[in-house]
N, C-alpha and C. Protein backbone atom coordinates (compact mmCIF):
# COMPACT_ATOMS: atom_id res chain seq x y z
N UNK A 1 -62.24 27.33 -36.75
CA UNK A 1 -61.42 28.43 -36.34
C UNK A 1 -61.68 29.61 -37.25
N UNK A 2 -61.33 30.35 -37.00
CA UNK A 2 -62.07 32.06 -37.18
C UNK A 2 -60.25 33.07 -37.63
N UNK A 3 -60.40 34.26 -38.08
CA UNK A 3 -59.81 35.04 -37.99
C UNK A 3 -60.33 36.23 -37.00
N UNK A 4 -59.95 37.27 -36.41
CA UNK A 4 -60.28 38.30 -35.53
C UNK A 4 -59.14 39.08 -36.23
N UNK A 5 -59.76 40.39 -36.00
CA UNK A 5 -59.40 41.76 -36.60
C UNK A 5 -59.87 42.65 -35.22
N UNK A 6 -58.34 43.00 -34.91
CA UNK A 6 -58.59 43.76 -33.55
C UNK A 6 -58.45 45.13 -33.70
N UNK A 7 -59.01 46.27 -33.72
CA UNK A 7 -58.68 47.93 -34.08
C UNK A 7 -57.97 48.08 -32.30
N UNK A 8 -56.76 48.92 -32.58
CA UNK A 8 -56.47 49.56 -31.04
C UNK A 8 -56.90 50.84 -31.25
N UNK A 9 -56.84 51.47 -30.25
CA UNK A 9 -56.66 52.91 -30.01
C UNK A 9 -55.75 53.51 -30.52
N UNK A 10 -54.78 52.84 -30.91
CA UNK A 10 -53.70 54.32 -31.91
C UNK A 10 -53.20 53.58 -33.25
N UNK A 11 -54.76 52.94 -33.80
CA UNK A 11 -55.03 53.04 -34.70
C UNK A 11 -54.53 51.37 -35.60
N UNK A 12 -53.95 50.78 -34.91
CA UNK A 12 -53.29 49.68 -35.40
C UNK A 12 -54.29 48.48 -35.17
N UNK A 13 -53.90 47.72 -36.48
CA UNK A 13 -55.03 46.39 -36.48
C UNK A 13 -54.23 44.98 -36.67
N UNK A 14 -54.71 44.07 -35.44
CA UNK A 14 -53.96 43.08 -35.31
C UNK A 14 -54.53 42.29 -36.02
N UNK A 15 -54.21 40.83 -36.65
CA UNK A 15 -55.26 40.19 -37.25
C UNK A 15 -55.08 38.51 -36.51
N UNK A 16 -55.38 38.57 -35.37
CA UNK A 16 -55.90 36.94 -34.60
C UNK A 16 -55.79 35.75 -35.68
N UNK A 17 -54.78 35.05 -35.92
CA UNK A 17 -55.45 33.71 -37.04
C UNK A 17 -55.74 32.49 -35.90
N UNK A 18 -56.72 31.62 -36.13
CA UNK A 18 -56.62 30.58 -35.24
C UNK A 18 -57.70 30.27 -33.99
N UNK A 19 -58.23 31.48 -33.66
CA UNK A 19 -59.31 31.45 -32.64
C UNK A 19 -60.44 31.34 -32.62
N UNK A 20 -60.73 30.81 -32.00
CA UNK A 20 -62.52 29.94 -32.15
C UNK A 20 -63.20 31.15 -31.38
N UNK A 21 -62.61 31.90 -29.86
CA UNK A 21 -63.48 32.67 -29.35
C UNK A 21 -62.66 33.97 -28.34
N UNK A 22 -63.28 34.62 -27.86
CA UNK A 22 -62.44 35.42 -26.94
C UNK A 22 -63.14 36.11 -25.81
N UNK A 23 -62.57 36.25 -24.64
CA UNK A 23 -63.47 36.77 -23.51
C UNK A 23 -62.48 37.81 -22.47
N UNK A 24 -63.09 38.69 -22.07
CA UNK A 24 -62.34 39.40 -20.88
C UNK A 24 -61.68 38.61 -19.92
N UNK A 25 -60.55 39.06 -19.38
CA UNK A 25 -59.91 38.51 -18.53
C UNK A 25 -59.50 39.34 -17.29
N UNK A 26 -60.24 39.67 -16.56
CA UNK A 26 -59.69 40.78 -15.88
C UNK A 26 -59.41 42.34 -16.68
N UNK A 27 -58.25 43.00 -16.61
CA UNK A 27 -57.97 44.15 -17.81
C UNK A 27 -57.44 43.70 -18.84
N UNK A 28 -57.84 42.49 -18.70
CA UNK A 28 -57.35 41.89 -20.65
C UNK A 28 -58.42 41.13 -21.19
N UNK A 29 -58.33 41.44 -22.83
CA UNK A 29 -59.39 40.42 -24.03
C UNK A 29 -58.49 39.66 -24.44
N UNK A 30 -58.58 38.38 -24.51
CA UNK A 30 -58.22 37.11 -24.81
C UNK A 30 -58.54 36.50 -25.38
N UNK A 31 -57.57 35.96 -27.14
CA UNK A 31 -58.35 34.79 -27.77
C UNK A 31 -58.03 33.89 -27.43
N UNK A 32 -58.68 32.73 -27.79
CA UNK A 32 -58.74 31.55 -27.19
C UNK A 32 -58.73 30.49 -28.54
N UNK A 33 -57.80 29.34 -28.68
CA UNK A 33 -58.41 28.61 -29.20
C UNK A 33 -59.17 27.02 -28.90
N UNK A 34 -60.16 26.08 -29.07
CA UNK A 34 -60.53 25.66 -27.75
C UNK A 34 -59.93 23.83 -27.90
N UNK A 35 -60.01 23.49 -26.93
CA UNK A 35 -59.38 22.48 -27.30
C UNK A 35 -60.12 21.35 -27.75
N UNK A 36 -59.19 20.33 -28.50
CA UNK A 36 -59.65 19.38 -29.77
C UNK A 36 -61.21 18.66 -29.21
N UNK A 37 -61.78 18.47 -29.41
CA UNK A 37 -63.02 18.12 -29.41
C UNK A 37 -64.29 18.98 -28.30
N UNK A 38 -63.72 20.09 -28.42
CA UNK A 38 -64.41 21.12 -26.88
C UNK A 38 -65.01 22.45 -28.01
N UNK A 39 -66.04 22.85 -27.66
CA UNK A 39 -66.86 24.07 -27.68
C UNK A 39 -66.62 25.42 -26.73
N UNK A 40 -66.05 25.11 -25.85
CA UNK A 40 -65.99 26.11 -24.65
C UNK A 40 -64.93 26.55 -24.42
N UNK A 41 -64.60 27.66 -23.57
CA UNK A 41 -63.15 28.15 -23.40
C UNK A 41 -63.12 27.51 -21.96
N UNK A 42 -62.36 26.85 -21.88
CA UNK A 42 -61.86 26.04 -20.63
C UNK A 42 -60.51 25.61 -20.09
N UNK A 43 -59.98 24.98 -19.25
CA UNK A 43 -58.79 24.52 -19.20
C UNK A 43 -58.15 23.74 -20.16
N UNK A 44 -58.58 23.25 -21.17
CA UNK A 44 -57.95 22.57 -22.28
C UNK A 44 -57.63 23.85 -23.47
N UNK A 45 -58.28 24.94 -23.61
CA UNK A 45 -58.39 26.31 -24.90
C UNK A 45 -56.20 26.19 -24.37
N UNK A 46 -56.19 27.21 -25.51
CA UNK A 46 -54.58 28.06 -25.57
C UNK A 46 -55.09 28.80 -25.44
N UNK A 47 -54.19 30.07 -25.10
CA UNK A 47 -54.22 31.58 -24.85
C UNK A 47 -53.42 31.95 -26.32
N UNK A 48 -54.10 32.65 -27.19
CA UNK A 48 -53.27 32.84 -29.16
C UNK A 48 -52.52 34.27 -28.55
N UNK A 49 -53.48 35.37 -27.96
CA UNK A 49 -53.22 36.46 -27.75
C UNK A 49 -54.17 37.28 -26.75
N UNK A 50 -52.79 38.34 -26.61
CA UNK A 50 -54.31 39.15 -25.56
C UNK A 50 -53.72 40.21 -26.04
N UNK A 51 -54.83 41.44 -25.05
CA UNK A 51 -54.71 42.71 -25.49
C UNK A 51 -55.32 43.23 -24.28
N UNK A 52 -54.75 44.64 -24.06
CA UNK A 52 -55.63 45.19 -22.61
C UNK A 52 -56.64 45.93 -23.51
N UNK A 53 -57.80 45.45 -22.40
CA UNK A 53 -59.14 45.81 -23.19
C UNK A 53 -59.36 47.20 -23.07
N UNK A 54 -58.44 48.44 -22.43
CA UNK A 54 -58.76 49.28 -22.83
C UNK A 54 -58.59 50.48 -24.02
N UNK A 55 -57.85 49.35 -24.52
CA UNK A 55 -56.71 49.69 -26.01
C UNK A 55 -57.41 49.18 -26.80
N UNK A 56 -58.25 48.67 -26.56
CA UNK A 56 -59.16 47.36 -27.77
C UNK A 56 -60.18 48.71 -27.84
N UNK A 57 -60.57 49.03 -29.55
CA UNK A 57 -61.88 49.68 -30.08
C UNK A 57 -62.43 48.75 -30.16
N UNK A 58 -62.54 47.75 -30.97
CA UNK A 58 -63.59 46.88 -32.11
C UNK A 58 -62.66 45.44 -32.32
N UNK A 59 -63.32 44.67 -32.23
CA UNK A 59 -63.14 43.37 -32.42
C UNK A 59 -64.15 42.62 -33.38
N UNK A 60 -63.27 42.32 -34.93
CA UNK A 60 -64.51 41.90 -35.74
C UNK A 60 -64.53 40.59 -36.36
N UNK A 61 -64.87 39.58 -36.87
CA UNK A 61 -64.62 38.21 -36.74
C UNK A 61 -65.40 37.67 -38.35
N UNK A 62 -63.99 37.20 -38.86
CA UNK A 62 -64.17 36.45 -39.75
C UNK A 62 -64.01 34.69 -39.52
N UNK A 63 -65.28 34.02 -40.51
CA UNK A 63 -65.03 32.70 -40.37
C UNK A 63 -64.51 31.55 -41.22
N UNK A 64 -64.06 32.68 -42.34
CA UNK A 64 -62.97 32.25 -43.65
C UNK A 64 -61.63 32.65 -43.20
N UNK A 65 -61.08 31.56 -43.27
CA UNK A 65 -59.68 31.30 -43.12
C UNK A 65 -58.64 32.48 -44.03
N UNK A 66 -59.42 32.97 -44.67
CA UNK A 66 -58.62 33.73 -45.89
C UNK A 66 -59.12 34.86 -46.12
N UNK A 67 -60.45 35.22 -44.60
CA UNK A 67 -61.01 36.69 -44.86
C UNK A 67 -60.12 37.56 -45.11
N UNK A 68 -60.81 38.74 -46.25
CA UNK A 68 -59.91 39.98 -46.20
C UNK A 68 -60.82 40.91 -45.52
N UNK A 69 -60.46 42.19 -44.64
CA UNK A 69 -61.16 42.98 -43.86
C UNK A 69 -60.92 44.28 -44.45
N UNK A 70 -61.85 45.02 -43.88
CA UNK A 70 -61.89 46.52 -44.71
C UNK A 70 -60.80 47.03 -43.64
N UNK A 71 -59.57 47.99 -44.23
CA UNK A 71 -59.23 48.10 -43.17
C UNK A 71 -58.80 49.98 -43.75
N UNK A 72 -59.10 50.80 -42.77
CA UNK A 72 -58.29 52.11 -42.84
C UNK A 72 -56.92 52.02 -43.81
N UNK A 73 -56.45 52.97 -44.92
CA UNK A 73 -55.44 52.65 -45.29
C UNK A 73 -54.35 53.30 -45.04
N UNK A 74 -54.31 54.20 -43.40
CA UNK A 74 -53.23 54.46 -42.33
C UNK A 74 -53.07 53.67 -41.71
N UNK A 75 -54.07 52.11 -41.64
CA UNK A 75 -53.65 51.25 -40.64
C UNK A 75 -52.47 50.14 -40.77
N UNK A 76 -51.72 50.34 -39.25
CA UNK A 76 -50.60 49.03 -39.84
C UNK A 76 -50.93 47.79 -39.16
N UNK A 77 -50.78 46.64 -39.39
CA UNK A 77 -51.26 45.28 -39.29
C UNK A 77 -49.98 44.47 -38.66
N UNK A 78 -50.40 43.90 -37.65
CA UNK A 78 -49.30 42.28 -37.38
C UNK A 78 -50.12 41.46 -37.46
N UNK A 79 -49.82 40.25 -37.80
CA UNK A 79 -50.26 38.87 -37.91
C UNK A 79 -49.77 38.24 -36.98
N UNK A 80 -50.90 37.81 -36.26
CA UNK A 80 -50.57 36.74 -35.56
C UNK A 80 -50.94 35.22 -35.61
N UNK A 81 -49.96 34.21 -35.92
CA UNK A 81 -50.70 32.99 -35.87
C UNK A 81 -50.84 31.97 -35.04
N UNK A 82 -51.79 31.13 -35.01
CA UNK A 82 -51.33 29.98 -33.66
C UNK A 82 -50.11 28.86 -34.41
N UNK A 83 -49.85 28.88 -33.13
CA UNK A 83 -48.68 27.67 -32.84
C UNK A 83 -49.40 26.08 -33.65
C-alpha cells in the first residue's frame, strides 16, 4: 500500500493513506485499495476515496508508509485513512 498526494484546483492537498492504485470513474478519480491476495482493481478493491477529476491537478504517489511530500506552504491538507 502506497500513500497518494492529491493537489485540487483551489489549491488544497489531500493525502490518500492506504491505496495500492487509482483509476477514472466516469467524472471521478478513485483510489482503490485491492483486495487481500489480488493485484487488480476489481470487485473485491474498496473505494478509500474519490475526487471529481476535474478538480484533480496532480496526483503523486508515495510507497513509504511515512512519505513526507513537498508541499506549497499555502497548502491545507486532510488525511485520509482506510478503514
Amino acid at each position: 500500500m502506497a500513500l497518494f498526494a492529491v493537489t485540487l484546483s483551489d489549491n488544497t492537498t489531500d493525502v490518500v493513506d492506504g491505496a495500492d492504485a487509482y483509476q477514472q470513474e466516469g467524472p471521478m478519480t478513485t483510489f482503490f485499495a485491492h483486495g487481500e491476495g489480488r493485484q487488480v482493481i476489481d470487485s473485491w478493491s474498496s473505494r478509500l476515496a474519490s475526487y471529481r477529476t476535474a478538480d484533480v491537478v496532480a496526483v503523486r504517489r508515495s510507497a513509504a508508509q511515512t512519505a513526507e511530500f513537498d508541499r506549497p506552504v499555502n497548502t491545507s491538507e486532510t488525511l485520509l485513512q482506510s478503514a
